[in-house]
C-alpha atoms as a PDB file:
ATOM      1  CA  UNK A   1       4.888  -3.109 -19.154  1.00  0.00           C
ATOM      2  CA  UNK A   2       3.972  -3.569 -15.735  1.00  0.00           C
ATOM      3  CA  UNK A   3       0.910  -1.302 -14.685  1.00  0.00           C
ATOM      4  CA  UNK A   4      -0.572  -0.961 -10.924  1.00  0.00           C
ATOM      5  CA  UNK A   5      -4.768  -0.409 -10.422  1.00  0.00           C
ATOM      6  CA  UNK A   6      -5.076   1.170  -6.772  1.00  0.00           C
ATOM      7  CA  UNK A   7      -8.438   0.921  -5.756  1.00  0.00           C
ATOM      8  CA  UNK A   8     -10.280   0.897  -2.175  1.00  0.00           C
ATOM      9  CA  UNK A   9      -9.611   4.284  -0.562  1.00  0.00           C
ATOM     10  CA  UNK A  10     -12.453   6.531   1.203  1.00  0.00           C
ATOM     11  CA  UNK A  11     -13.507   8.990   3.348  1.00  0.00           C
ATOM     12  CA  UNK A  12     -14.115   7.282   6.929  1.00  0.00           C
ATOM     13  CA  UNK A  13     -13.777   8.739  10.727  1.00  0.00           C
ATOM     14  CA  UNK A  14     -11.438   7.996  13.057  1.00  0.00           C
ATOM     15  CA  UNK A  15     -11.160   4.564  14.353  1.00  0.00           C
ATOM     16  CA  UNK A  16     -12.576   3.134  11.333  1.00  0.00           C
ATOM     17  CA  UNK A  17     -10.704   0.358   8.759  1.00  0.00           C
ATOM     18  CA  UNK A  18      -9.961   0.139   5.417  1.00  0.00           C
ATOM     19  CA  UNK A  19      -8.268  -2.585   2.835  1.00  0.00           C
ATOM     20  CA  UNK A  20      -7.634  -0.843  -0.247  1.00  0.00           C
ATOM     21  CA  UNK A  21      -6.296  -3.129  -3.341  1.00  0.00           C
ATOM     22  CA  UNK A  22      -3.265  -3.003  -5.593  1.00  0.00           C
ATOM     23  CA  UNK A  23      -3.892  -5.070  -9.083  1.00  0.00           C
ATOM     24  CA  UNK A  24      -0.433  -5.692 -10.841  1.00  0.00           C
ATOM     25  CA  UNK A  25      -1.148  -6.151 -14.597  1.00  0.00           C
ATOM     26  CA  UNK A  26       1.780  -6.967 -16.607  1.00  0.00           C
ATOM     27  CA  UNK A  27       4.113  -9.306 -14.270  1.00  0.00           C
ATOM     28  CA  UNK A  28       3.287 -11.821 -11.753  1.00  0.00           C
ATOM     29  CA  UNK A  29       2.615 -11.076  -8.147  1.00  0.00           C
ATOM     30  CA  UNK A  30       5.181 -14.663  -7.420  1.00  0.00           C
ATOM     31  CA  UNK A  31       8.490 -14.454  -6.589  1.00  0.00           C
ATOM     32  CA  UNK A  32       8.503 -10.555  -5.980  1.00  0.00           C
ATOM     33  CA  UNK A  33       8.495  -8.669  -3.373  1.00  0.00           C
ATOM     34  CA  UNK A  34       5.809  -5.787  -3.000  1.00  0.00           C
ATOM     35  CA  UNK A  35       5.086  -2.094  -0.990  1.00  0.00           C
ATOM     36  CA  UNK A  36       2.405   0.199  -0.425  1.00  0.00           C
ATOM     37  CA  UNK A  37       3.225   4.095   0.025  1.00  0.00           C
ATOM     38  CA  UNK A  38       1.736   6.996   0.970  1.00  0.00           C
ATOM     39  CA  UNK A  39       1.866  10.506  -0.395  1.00  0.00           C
ATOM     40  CA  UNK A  40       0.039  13.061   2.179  1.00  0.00           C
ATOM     41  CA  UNK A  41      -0.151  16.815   1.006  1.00  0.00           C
ATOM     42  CA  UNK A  42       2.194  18.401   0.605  1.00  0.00           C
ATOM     43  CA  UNK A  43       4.714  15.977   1.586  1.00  0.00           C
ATOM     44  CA  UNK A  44       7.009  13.304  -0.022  1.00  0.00           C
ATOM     45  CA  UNK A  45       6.208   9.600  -0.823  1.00  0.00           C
ATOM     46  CA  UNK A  46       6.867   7.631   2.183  1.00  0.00           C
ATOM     47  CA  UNK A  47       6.864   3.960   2.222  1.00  0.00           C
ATOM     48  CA  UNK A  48       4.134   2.003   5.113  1.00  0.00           C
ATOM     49  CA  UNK A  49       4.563  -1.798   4.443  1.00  0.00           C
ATOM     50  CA  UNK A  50       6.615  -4.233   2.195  1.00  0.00           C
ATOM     51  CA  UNK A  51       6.189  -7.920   2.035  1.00  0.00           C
ATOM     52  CA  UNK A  52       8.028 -10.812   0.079  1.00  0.00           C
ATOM     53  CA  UNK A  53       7.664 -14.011  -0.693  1.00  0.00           C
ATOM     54  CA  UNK A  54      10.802 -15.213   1.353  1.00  0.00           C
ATOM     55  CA  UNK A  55      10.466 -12.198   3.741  1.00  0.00           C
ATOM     56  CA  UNK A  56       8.140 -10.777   6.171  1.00  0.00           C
ATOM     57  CA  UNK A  57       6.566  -7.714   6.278  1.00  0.00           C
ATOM     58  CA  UNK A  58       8.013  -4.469   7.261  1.00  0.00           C
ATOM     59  CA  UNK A  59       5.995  -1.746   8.462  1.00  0.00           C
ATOM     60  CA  UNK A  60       6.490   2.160   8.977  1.00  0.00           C
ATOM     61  CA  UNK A  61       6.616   2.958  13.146  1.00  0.00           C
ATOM     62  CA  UNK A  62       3.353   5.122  12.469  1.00  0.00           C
ATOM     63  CA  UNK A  63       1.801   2.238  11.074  1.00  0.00           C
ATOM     64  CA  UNK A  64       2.883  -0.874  12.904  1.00  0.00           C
ATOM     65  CA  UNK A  65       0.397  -2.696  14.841  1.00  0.00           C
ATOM     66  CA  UNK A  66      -2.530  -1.122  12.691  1.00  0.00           C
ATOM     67  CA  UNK A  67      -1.298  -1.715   8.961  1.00  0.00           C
ATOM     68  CA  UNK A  68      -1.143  -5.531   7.320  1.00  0.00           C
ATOM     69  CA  UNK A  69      -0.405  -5.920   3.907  1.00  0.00           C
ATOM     70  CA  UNK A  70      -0.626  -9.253   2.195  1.00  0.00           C
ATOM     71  CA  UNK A  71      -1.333 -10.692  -1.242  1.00  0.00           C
ATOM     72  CA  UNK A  72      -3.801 -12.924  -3.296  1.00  0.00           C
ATOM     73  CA  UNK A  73      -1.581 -14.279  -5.845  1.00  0.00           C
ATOM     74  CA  UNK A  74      -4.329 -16.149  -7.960  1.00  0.00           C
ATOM     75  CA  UNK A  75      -6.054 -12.214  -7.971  1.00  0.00           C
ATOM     76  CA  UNK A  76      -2.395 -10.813  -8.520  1.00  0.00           C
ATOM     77  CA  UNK A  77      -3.271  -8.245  -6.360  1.00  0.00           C
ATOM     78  CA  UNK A  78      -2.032  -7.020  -3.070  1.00  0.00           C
ATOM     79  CA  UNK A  79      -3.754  -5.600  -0.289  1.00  0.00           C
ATOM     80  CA  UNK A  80      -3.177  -3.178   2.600  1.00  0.00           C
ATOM     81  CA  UNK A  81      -5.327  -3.493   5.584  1.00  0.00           C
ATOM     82  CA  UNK A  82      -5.786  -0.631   7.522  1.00  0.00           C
ATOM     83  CA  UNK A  83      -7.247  -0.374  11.027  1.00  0.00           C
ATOM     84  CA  UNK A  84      -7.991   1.998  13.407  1.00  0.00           C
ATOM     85  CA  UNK A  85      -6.967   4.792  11.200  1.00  0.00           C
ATOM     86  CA  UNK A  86      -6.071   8.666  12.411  1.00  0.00           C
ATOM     87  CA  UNK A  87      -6.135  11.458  10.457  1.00  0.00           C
ATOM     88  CA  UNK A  88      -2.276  11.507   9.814  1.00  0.00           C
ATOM     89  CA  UNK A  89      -3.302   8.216   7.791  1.00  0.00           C
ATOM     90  CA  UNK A  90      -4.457  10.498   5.339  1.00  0.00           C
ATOM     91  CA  UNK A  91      -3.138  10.495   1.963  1.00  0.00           C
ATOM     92  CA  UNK A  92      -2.629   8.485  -1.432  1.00  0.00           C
ATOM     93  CA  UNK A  93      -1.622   5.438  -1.439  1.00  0.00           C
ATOM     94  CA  UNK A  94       0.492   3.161  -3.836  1.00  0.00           C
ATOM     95  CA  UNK A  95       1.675  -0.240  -4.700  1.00  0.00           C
ATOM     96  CA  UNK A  96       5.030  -0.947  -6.332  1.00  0.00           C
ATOM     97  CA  UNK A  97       7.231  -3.447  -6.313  1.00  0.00           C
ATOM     98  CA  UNK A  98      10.317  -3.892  -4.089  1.00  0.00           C
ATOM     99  CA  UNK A  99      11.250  -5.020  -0.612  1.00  0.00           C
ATOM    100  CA  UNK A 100      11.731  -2.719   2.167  1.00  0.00           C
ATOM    101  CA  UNK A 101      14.985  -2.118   2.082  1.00  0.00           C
ATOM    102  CA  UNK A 102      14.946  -1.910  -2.366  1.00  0.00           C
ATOM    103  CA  UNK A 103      12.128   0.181  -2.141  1.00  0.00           C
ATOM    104  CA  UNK A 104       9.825   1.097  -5.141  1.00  0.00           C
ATOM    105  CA  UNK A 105      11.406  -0.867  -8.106  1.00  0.00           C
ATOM    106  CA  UNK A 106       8.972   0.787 -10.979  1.00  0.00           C
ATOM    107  CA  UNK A 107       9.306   4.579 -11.753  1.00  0.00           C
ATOM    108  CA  UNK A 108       5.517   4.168 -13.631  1.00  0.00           C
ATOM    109  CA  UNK A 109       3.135   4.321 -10.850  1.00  0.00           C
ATOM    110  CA  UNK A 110      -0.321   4.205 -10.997  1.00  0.00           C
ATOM    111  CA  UNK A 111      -3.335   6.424 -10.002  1.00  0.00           C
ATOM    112  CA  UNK A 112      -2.952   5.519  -6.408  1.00  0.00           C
ATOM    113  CA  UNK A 113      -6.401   5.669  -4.346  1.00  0.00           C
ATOM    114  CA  UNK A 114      -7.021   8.710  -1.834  1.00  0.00           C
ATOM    115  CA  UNK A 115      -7.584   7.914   2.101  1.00  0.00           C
ATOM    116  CA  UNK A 116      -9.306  10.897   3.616  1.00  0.00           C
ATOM    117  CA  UNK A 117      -9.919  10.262   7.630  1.00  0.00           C
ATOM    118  CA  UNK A 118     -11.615  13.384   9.170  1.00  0.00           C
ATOM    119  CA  UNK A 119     -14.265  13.128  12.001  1.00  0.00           C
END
């Protein structure tokens, strides 16, 4: 059973960065493609980046240019780096697995880990 540990998320102002972490126990991180979503309140989940292995990334318009996500496959974890951040960055975030246009492959999510950005 494949399980995802989000991890990483803060308060922080404006302008400020983040990299929150996505461990994936249960399946290797090779050979798959993986995305990060966010869930703001209120609103529905909403995918922000997906990478591959044989792919690049793909990022949501509010995102590009700010967001990178990439992957440490010995650590089997993926990562989401997150710069200059506004406060419509705000939200839960989640790893899953699944290319952009596949989207989440897993119905089991995990905890996700909460992004507040407030000045």
């Amino acid at each position: 059973q494949v399980h995802f540990m989000e991890s990483g998320g803060a308060s922080v102002e404006p302008g400020a960065s983040l990299t929150p972490s996505c461990t994936i126990t249960g399946r290797s991180v090779r050979g798959a493609a993986w995305g990060w979503y966010r869930q703001g309140e209120g609103q529905a989940r909403e995918t922000v980046a997906a990478e591959g292995n044989l792919w690049g990334a793909s990022y949501a318009a509010s995102v590009e240019g700010r967001f990178s996500i990439f992957r440490d496959n010995s650590a089997n974890t993926v990562f989401l780096k997150m710069d200059n951040l506004t406060e419509k960055d705000t939200g839960r975030y989640y790893c899953n697995m699944g290319s952009w246009g596949d989207g989440p492959i897993y119905a089991s999510w995990g905890q996700g880990t909460y992004v507040t950005v407030s000045s």
